[in-house]
PDB file of N, CA and C in Angstrom:
ATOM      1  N   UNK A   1     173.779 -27.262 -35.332  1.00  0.00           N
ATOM      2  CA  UNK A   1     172.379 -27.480 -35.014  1.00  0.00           C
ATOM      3  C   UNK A   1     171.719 -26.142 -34.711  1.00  0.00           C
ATOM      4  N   UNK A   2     170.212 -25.617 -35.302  1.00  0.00           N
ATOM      5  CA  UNK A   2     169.947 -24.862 -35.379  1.00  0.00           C
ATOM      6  C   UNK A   2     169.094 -24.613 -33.497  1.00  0.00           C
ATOM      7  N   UNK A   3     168.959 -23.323 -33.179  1.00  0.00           N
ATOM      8  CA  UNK A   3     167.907 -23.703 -32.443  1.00  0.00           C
ATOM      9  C   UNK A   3     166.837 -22.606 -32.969  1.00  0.00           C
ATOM     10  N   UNK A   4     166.250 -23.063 -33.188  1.00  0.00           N
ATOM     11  CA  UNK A   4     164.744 -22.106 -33.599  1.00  0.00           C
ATOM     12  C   UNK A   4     164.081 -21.458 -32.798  1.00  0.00           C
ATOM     13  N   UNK A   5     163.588 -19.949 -32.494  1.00  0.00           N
ATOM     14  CA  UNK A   5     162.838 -19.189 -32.014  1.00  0.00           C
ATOM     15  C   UNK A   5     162.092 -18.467 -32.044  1.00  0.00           C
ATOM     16  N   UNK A   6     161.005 -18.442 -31.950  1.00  0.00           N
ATOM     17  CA  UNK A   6     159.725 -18.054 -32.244  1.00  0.00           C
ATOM     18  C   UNK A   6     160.055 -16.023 -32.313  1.00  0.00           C
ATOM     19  N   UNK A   7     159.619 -15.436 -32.902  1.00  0.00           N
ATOM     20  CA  UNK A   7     159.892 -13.864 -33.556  1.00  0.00           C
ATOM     21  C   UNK A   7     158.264 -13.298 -33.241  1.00  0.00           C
ATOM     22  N   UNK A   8     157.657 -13.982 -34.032  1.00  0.00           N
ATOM     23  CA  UNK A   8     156.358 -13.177 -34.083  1.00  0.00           C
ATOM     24  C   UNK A   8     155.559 -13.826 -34.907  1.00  0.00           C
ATOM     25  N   UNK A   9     153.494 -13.750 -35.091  1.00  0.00           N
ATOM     26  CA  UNK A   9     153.433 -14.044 -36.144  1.00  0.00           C
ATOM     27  C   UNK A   9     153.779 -13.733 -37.339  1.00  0.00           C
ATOM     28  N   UNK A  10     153.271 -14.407 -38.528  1.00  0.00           N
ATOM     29  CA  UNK A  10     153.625 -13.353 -39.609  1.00  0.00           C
ATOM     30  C   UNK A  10     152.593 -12.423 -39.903  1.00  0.00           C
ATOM     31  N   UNK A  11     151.549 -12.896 -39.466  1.00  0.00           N
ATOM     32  CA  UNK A  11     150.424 -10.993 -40.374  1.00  0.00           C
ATOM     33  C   UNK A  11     151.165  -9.907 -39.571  1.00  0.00           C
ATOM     34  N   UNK A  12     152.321 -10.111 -38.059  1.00  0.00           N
ATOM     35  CA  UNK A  12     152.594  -9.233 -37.278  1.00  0.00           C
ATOM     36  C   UNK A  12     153.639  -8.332 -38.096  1.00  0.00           C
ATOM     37  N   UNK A  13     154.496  -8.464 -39.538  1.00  0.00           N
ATOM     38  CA  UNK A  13     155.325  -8.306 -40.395  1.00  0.00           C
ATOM     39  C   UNK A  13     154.458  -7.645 -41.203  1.00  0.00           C
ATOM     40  N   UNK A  14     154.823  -6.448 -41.363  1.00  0.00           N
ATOM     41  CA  UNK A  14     153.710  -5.868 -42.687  1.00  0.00           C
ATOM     42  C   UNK A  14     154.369  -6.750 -44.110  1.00  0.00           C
ATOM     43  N   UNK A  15     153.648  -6.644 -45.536  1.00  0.00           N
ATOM     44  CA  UNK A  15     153.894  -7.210 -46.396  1.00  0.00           C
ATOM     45  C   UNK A  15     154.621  -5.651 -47.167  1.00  0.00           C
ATOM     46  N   UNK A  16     156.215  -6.224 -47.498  1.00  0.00           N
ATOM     47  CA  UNK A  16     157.422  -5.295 -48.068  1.00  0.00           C
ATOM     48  C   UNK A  16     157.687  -4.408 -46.809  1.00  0.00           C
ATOM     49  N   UNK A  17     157.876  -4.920 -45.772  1.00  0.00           N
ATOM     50  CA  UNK A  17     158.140  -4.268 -44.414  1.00  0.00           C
ATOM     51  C   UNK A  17     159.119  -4.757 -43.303  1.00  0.00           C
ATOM     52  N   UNK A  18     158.995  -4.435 -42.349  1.00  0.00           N
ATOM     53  CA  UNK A  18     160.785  -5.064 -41.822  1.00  0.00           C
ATOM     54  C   UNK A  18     159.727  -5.482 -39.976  1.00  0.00           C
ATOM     55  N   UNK A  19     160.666  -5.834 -39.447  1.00  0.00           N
ATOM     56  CA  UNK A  19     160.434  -5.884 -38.213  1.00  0.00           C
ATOM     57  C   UNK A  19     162.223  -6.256 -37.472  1.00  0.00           C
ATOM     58  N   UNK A  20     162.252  -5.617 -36.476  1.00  0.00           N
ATOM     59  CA  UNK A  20     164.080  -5.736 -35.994  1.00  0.00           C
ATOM     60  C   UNK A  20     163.632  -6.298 -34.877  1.00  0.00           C
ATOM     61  N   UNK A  21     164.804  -7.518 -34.962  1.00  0.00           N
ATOM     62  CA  UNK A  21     165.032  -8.475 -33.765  1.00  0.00           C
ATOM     63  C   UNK A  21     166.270  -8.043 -32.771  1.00  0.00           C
ATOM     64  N   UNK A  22     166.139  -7.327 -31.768  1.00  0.00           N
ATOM     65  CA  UNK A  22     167.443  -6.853 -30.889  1.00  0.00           C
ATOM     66  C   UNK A  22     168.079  -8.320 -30.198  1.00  0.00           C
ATOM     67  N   UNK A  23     168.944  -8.659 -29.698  1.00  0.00           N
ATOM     68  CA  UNK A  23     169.820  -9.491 -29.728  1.00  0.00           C
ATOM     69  C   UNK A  23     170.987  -8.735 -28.537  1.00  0.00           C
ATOM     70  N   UNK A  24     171.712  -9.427 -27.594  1.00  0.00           N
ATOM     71  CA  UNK A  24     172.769  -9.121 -27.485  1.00  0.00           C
ATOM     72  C   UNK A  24     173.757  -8.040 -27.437  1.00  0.00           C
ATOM     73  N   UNK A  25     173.894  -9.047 -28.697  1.00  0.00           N
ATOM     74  CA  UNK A  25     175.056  -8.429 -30.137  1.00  0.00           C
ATOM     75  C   UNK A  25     174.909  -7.424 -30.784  1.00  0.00           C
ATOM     76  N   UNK A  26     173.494  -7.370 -31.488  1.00  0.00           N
ATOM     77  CA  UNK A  26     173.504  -6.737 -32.894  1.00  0.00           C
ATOM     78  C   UNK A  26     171.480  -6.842 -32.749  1.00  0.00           C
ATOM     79  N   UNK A  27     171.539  -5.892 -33.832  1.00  0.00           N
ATOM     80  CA  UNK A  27     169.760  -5.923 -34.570  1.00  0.00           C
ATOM     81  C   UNK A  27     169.973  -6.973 -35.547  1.00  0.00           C
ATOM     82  N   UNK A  28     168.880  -7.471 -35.523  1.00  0.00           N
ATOM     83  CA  UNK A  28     168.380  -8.519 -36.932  1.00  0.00           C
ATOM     84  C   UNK A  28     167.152  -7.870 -38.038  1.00  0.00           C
ATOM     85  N   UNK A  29     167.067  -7.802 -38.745  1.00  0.00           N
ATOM     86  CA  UNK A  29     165.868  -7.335 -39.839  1.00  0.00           C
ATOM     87  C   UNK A  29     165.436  -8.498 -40.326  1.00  0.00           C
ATOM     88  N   UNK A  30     164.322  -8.381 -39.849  1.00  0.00           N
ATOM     89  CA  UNK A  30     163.306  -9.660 -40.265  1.00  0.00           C
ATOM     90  C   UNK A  30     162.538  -8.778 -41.979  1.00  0.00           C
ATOM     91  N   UNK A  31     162.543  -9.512 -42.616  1.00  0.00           N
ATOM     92  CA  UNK A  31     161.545  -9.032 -43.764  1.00  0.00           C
ATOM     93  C   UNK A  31     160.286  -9.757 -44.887  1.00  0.00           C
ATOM     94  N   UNK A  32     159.281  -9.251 -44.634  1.00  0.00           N
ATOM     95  CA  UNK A  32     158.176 -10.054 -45.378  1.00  0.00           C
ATOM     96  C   UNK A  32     158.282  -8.987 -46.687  1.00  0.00           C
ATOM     97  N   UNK A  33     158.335 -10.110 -47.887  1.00  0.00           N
ATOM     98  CA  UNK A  33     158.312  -9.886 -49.644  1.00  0.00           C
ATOM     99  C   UNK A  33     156.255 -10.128 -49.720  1.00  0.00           C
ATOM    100  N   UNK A  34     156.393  -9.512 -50.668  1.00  0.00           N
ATOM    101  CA  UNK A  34     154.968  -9.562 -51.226  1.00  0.00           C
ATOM    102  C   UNK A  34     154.305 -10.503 -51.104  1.00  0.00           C
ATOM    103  N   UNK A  35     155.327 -11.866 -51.770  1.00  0.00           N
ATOM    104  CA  UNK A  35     154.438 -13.149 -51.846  1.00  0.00           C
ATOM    105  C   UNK A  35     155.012 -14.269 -49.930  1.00  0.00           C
ATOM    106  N   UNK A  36     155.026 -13.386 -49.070  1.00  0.00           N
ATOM    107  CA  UNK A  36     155.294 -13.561 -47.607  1.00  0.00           C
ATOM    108  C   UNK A  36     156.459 -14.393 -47.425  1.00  0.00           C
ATOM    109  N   UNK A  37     157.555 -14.366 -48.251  1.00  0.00           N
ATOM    110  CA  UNK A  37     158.938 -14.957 -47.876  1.00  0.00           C
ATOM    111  C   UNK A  37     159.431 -14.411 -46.718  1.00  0.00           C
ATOM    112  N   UNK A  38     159.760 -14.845 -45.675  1.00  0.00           N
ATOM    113  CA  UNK A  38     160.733 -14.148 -44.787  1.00  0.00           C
ATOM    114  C   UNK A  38     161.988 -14.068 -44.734  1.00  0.00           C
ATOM    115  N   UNK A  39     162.823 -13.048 -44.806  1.00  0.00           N
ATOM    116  CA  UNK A  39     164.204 -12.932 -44.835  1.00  0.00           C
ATOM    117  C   UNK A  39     164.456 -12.244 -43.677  1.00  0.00           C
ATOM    118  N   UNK A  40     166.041 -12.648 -43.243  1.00  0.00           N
ATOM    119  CA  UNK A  40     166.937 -11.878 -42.065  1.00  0.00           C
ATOM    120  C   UNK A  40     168.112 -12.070 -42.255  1.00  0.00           C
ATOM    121  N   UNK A  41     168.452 -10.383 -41.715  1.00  0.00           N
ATOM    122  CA  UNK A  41     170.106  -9.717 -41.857  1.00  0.00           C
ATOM    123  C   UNK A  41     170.187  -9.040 -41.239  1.00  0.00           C
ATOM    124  N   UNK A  42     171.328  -9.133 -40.812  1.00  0.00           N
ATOM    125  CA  UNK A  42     172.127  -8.275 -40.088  1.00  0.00           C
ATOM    126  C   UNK A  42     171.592  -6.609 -39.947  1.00  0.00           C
ATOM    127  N   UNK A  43     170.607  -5.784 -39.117  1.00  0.00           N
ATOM    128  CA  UNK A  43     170.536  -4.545 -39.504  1.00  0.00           C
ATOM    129  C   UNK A  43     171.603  -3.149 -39.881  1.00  0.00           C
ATOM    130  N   UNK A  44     172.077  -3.506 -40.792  1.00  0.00           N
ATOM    131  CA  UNK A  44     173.153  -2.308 -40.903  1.00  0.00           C
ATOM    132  C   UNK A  44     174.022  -2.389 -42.477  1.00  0.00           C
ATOM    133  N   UNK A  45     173.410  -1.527 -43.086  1.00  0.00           N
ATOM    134  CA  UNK A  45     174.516  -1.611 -44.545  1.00  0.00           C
ATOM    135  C   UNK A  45     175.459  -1.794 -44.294  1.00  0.00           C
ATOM    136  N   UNK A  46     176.296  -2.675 -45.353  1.00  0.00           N
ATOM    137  CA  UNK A  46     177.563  -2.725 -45.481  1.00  0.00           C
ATOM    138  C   UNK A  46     178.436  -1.240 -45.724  1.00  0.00           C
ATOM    139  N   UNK A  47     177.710  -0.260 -45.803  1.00  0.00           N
ATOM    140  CA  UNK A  47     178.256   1.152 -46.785  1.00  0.00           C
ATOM    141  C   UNK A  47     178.589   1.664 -45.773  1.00  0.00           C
ATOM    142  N   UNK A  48     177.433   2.538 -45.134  1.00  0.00           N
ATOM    143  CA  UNK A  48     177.921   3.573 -43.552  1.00  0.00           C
ATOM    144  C   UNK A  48     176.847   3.186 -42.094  1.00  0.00           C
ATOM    145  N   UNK A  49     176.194   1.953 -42.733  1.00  0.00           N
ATOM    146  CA  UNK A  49     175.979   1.242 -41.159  1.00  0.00           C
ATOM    147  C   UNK A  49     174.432   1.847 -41.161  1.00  0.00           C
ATOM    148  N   UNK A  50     173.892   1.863 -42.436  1.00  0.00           N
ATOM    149  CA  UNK A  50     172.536   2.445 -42.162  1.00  0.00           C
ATOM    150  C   UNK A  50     171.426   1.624 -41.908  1.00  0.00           C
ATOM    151  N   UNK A  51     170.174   1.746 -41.265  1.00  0.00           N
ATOM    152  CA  UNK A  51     169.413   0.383 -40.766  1.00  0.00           C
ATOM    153  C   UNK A  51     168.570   0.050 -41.772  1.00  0.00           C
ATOM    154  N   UNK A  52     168.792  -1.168 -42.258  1.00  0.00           N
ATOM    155  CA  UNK A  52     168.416  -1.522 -43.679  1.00  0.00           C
ATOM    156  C   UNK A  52     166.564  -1.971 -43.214  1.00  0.00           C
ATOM    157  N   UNK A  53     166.537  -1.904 -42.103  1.00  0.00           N
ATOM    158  CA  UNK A  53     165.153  -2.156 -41.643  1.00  0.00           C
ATOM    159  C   UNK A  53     164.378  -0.992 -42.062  1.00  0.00           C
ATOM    160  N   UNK A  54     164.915   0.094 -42.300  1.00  0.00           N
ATOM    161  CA  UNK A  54     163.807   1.470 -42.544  1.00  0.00           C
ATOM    162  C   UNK A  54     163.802   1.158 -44.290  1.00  0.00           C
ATOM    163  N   UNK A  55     164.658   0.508 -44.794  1.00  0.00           N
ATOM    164  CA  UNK A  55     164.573   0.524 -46.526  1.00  0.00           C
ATOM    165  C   UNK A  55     163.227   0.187 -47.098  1.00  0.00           C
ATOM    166  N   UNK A  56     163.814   0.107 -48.523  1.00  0.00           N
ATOM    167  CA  UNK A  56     161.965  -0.270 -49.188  1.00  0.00           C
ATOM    168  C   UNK A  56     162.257  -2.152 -49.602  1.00  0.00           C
ATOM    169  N   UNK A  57     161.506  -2.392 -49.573  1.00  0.00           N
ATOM    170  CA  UNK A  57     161.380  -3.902 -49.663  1.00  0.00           C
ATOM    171  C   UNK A  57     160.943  -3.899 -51.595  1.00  0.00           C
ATOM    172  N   UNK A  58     161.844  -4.762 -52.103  1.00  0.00           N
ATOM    173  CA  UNK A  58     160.948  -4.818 -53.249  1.00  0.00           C
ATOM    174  C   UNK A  58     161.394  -6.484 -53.764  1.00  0.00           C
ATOM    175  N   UNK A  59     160.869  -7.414 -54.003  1.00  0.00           N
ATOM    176  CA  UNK A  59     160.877  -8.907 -54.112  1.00  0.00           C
ATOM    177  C   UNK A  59     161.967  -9.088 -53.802  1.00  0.00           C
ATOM    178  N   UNK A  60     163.186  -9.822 -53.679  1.00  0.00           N
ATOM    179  CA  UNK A  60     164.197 -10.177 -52.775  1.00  0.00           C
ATOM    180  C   UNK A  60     165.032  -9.868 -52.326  1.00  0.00           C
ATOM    181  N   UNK A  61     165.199  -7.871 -51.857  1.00  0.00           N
ATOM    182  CA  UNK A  61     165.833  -7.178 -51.703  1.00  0.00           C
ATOM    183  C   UNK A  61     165.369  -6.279 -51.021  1.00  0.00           C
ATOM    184  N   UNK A  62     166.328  -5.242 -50.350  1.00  0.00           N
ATOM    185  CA  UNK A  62     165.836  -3.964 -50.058  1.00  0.00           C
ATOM    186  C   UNK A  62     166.789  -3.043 -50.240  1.00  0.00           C
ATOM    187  N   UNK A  63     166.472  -1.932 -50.265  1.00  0.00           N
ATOM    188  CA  UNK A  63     167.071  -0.368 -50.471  1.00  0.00           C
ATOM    189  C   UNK A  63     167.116   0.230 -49.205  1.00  0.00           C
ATOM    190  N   UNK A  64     168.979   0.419 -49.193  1.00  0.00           N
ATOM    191  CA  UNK A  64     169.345   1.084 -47.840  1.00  0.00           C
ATOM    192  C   UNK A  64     168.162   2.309 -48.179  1.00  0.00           C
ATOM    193  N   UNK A  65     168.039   3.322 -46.807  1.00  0.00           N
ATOM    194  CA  UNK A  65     167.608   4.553 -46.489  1.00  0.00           C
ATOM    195  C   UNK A  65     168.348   5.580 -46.565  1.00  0.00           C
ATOM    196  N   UNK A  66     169.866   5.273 -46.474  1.00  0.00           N
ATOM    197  CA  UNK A  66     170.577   6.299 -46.603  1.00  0.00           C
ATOM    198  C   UNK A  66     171.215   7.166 -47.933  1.00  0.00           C
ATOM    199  N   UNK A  67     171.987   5.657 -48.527  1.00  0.00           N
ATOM    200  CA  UNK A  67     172.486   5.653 -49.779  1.00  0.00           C
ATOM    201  C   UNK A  67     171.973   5.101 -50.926  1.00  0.00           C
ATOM    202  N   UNK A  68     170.824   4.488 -50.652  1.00  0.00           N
ATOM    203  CA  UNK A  68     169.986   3.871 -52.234  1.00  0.00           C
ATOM    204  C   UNK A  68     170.903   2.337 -52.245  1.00  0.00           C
ATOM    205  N   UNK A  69     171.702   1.706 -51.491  1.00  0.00           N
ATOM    206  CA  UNK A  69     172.455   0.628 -51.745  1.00  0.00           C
ATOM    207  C   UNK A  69     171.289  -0.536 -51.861  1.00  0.00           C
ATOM    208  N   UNK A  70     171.214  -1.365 -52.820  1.00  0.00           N
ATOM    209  CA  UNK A  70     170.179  -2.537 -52.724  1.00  0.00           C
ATOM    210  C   UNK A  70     171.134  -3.461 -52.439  1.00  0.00           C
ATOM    211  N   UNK A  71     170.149  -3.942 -51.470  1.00  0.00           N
ATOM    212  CA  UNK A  71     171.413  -5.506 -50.364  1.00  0.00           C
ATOM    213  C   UNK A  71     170.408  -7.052 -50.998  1.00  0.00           C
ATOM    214  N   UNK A  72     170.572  -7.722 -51.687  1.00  0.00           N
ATOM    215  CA  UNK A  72     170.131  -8.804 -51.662  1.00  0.00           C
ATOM    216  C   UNK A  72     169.530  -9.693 -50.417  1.00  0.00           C
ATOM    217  N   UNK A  73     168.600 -10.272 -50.010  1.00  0.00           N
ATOM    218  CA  UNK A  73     168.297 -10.463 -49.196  1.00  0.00           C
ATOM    219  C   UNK A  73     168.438 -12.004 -48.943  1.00  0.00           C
ATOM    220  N   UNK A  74     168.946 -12.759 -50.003  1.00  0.00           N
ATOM    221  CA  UNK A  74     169.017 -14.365 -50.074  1.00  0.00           C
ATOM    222  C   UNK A  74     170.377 -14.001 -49.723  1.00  0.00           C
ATOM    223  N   UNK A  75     171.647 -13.414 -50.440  1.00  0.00           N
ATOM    224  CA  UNK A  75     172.775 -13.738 -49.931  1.00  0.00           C
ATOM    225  C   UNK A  75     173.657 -12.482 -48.967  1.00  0.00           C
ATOM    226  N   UNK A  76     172.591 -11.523 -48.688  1.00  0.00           N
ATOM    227  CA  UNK A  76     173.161 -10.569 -48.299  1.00  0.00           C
ATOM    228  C   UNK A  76     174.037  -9.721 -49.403  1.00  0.00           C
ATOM    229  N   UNK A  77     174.484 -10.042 -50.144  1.00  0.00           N
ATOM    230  CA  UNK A  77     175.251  -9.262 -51.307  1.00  0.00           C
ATOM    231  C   UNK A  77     174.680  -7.618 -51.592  1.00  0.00           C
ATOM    232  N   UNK A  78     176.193  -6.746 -51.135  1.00  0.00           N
ATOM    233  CA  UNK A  78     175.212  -5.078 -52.355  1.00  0.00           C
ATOM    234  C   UNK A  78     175.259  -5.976 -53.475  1.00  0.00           C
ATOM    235  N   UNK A  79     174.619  -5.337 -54.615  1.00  0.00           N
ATOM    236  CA  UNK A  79     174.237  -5.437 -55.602  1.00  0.00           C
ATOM    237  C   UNK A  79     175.104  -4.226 -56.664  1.00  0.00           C
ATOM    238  N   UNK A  80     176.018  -4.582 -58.151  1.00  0.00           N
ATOM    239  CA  UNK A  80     176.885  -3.896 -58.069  1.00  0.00           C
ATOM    240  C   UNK A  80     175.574  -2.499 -58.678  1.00  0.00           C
ATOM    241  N   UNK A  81     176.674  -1.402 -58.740  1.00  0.00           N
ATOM    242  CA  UNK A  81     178.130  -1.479 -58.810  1.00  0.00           C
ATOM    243  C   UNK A  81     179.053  -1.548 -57.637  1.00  0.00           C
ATOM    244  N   UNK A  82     177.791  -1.266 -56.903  1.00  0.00           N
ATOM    245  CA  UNK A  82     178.507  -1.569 -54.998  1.00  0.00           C
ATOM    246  C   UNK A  82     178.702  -2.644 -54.668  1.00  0.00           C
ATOM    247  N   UNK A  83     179.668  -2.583 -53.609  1.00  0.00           N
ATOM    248  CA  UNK A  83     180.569  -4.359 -53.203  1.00  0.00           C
ATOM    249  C   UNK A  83     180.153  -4.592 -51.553  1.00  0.00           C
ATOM    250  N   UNK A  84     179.806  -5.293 -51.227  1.00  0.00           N
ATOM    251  CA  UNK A  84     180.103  -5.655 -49.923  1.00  0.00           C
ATOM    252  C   UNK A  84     178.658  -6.493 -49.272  1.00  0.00           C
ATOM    253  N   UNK A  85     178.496  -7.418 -48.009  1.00  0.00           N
ATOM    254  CA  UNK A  85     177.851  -7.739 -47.967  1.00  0.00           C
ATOM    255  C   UNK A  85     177.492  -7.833 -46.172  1.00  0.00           C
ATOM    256  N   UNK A  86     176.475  -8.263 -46.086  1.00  0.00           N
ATOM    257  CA  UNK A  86     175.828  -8.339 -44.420  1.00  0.00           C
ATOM    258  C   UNK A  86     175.445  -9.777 -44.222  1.00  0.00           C
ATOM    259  N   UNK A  87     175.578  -9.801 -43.150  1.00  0.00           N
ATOM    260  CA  UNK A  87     175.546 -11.733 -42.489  1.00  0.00           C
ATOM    261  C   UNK A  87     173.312 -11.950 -42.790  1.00  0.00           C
ATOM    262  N   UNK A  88     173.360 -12.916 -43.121  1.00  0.00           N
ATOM    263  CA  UNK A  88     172.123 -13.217 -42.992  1.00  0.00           C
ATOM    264  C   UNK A  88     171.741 -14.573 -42.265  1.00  0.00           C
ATOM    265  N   UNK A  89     170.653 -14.738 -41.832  1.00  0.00           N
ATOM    266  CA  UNK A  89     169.791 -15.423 -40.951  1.00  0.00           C
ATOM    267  C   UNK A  89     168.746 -16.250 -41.738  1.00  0.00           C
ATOM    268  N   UNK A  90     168.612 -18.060 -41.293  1.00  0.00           N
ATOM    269  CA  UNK A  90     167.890 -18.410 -41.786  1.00  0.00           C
ATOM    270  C   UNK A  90     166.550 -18.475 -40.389  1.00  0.00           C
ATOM    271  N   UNK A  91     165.807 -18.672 -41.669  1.00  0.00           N
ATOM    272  CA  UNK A  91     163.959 -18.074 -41.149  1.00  0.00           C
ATOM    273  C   UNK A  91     163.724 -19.176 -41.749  1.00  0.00           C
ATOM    274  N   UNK A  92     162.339 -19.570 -40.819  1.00  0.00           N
ATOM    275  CA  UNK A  92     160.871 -20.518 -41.403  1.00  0.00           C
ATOM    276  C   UNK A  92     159.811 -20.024 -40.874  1.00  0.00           C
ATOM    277  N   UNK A  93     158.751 -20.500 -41.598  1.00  0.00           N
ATOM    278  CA  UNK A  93     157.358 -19.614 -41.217  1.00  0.00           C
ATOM    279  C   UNK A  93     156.845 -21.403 -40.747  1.00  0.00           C
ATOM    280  N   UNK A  94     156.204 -21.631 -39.980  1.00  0.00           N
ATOM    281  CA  UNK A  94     155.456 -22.909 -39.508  1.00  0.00           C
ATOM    282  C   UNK A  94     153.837 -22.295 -39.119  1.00  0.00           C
ATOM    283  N   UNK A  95     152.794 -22.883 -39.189  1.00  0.00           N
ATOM    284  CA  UNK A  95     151.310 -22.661 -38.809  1.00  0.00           C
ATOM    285  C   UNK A  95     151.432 -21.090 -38.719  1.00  0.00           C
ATOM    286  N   UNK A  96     151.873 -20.293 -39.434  1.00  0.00           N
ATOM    287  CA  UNK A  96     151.676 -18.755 -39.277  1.00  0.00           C
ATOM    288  C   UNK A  96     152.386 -17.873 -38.408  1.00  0.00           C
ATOM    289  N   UNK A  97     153.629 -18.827 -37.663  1.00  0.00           N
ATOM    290  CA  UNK A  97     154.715 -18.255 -36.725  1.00  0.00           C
ATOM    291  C   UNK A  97     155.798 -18.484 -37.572  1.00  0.00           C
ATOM    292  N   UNK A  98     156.611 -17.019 -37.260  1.00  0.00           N
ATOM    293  CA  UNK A  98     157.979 -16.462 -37.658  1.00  0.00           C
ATOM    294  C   UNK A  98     159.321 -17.095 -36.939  1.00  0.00           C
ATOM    295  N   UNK A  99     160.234 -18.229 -37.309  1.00  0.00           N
ATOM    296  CA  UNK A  99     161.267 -18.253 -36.277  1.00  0.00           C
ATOM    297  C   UNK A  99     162.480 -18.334 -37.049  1.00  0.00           C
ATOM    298  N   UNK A 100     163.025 -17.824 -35.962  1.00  0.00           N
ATOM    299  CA  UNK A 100     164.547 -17.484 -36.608  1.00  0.00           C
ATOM    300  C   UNK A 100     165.666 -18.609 -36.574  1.00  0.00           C
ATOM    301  N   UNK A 101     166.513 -18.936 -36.951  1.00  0.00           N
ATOM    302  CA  UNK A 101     167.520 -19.589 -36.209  1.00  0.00           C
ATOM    303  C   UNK A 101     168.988 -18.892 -35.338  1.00  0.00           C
ATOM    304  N   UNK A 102     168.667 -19.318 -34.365  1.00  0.00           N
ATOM    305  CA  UNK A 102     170.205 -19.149 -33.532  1.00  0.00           C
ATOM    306  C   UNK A 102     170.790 -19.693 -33.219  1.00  0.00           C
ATOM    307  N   UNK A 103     172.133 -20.004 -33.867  1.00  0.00           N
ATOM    308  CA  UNK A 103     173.214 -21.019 -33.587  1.00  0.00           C
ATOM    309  C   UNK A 103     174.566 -20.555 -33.133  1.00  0.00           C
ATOM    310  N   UNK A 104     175.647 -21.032 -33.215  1.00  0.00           N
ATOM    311  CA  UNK A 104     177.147 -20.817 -31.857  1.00  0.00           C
ATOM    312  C   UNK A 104     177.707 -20.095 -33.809  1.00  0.00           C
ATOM    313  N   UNK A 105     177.498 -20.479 -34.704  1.00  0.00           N
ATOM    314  CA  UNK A 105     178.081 -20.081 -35.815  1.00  0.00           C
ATOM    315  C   UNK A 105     177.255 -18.560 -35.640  1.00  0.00           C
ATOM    316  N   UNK A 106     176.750 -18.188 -35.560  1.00  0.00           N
ATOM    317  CA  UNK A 106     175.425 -16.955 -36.354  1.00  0.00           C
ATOM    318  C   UNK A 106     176.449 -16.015 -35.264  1.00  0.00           C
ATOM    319  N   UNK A 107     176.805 -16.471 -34.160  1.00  0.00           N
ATOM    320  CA  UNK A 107     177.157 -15.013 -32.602  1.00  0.00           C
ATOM    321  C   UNK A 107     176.061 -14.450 -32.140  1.00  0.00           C
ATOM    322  N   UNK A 108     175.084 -14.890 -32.675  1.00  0.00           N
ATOM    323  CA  UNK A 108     173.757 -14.535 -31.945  1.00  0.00           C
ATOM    324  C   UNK A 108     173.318 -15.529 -31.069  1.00  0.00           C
TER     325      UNK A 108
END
């Protein structure tokens, strides 16, 4: 069971831009796509741990900052020829608010 939590609005998300959810645990990268999808992952390449929140956003992906790695943003997947992948987070947008889910599975 999910529990849902309110993040932010969304105009508060630039469009192809990130916003990081601190946690605990870990950062989260929230991300608005052009046509205002929201995605979230884990902040940190799979490669050398770089914050995929500073990358460039381009329709369902982004580009580490460090190494050029593009991480898929639906399944977390690099994209080859690089291998490896980052935990992702499901999101809903409701009346113009951003929420995340946090559940006992996620460790968040």
């Amino acid at each position: 069971m999910n529990n849902w939590i309110p993040i932010a609005a969304l105009h508060e998300i630039p469009q192809l831009g990130a916003r990081v959810v601190k946690t605990d645990t870990q950062d989260i990268a929230l991300f608005r796509t052009k046509n205002d999808q929201i995605f979230a992952v884990k902040d940190q390449c799979p490669h050398r741990q770089g914050p995929l929140s500073q990358g460039i956003v381009h329709e369902n992906s982004v580009t580490c900052p460090l190494h050029n790695w593009k991480i898929d943003l639906t399944t977390g997947e690099a994209q080859g020829p690089d291998e490896g992948c980052v935990a992702t987070y499901s999101t809903k947008v409701e009346e113009g608010m951003v929420y995340l889910a946090l559940d006992a599975e996620s460790g968040i």
